[in-house]
Protein backbone atom coordinates (compact mmCIF):
# COMPACT_ATOMS: atom_id res chain seq x y z
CA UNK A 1 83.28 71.64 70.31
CA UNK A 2 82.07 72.28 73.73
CA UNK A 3 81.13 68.08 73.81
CA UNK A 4 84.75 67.14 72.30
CA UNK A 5 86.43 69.20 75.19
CA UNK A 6 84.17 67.86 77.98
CA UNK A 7 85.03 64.09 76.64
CA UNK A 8 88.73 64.77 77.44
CA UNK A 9 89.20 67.89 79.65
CA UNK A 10 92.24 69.73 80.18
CA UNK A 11 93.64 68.76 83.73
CA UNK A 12 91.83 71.17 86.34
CA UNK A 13 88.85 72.29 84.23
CA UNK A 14 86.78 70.42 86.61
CA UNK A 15 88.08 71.25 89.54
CA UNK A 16 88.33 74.43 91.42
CA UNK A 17 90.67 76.72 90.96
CA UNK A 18 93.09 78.35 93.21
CA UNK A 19 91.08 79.67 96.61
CA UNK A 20 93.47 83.09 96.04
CA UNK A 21 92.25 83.70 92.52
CA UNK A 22 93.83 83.12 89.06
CA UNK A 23 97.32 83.13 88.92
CA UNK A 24 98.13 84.89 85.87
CA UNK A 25 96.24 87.49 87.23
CA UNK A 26 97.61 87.47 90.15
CA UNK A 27 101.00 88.42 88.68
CA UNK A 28 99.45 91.09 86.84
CA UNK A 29 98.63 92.87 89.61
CA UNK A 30 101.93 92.38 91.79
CA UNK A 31 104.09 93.57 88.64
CA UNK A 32 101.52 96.78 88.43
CA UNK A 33 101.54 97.59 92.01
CA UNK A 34 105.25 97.09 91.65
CA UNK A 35 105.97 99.09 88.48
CA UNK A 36 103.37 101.98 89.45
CA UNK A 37 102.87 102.05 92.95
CA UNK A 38 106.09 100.59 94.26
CA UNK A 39 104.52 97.92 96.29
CA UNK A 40 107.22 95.12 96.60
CA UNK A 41 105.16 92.08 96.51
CA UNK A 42 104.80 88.81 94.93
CA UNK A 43 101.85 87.26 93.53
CA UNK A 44 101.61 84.66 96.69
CA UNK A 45 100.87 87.73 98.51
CA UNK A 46 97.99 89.05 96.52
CA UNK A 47 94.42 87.39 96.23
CA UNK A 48 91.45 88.34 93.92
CA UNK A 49 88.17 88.49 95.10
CA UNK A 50 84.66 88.30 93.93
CA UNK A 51 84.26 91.91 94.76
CA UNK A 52 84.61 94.61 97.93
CA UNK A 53 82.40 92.77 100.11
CA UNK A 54 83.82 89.82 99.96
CA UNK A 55 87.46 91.55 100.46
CA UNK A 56 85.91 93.44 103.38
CA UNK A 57 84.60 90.71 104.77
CA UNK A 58 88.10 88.20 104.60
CA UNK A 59 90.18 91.36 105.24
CA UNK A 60 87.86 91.87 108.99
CA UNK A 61 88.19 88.18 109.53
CA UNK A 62 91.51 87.81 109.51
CA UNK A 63 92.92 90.93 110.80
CA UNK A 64 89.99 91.23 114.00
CA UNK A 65 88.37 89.49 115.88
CA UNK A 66 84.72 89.59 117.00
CA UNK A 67 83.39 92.50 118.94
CA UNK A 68 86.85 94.35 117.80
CA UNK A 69 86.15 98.06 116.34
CA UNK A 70 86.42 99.42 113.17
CA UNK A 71 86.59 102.97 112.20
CA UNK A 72 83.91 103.68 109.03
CA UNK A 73 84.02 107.07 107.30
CA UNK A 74 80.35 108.48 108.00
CA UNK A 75 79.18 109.83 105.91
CA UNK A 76 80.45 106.35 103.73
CA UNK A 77 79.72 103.21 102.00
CA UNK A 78 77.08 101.53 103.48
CA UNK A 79 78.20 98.46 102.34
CA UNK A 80 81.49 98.46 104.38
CA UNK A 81 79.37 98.53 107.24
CA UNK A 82 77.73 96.02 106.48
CA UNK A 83 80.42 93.77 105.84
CA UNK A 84 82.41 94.12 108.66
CA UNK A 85 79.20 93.67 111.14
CA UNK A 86 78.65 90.31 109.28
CA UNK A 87 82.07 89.32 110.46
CA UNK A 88 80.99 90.43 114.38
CA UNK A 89 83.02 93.87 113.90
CA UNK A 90 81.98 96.53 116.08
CA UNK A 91 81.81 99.47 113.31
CA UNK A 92 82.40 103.45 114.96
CA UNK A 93 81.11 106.05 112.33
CA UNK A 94 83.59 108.54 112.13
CA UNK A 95 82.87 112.04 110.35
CA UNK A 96 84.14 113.21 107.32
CA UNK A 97 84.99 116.90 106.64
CA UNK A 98 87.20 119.16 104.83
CA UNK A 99 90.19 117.32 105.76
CA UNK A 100 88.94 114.12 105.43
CA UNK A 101 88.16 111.66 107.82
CA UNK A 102 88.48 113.66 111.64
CA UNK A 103 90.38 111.02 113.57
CA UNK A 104 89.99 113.29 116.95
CA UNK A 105 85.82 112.68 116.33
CA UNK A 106 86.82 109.18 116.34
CA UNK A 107 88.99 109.28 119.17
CA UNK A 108 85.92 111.03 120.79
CA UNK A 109 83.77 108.31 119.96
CA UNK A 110 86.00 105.59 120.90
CA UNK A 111 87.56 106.67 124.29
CA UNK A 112 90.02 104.50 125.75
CA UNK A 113 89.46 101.86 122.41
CA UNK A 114 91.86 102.24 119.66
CA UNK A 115 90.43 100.59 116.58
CA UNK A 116 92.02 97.61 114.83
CA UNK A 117 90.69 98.78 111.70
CA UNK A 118 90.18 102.34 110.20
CA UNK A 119 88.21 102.43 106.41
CA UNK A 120 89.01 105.19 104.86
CA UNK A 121 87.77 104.89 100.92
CA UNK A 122 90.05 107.29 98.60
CA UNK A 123 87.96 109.52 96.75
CA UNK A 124 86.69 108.49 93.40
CA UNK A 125 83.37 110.41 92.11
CA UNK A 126 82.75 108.07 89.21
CA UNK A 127 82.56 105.35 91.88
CA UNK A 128 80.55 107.06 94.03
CA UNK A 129 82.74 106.77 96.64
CA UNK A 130 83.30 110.42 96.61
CA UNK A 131 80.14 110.76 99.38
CA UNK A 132 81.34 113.69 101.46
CA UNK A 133 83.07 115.28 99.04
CA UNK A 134 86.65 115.60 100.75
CA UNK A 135 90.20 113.97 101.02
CA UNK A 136 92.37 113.64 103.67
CA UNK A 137 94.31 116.69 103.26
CA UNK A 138 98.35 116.68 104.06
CA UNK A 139 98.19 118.16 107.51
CA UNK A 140 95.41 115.46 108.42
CA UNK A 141 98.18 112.55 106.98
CA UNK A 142 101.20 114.39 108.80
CA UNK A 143 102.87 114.91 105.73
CA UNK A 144 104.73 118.31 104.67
């Protein structure tokens, strides 16, 4: 079977595929961020990656530049450290405690030097991203 479909392949087998991910799947997601999240997009504005580095590392390329600073929970993924210092980030641990991520710590350790990223990973225990134990409470969001 696999020799018959080789002989005569379906247009695009052979090629790549789209640099933003599969289509279809790409619609998936923009009609379930739509339907349960509200998120008004279209699939043109999602793309799929091979995993979180890789979306940490195109989401600090296009949205810093080199030497820019990001705010990383501490403790946090290692990983997202990582990935935004391959991309010439400047990453500025900021502590996590009972409220969440203390943006006046980070403020502290960033004088003068607003970040153009903050990372702040939602909590999720079966991920392990749950690391300090706490979420960023209401009063910490500014919400009522």
């Amino acid at each position: 079977m696999a020799a018959r479909i080789h002989r005569h392949p379906p247009a695009g087998t052979m090629s790549y595929g789209d640099p933003a991910g599969y289509r279809p799947l790409r619609t998936a997601i923009a009609e379930y961020l739509r339907a349960a999240r509200g998120v008004r997009c279209a699939a043109e504005q999602v793309i799929v990656t091979a995993g979180s580095q890789q979306a940490l590392d195109l989401s600090a390329r296009l949205l810093l530049d080199p030497g820019e600073s990001a705010w990383v929970e501490d403790p946090g993924y290692m990983g997202a450290r990582g990935g935004l210092q391959a991309a010439g980030v400047s990453t500025v641990p900021v502590p996590v405690d009972a409220e969440g991520l203390n943006v006046a710590a980070g403020e502290a350790r960033s004088p003068g030097c607003a970040p153009g990223l903050c990372l702040a990973l939602p909590p999720i225990p079966a991920r392990g991203h749950d690391v300090a134990g706490a979420a960023n409470g209401a009063a910490r969001l500014g919400t009522p």
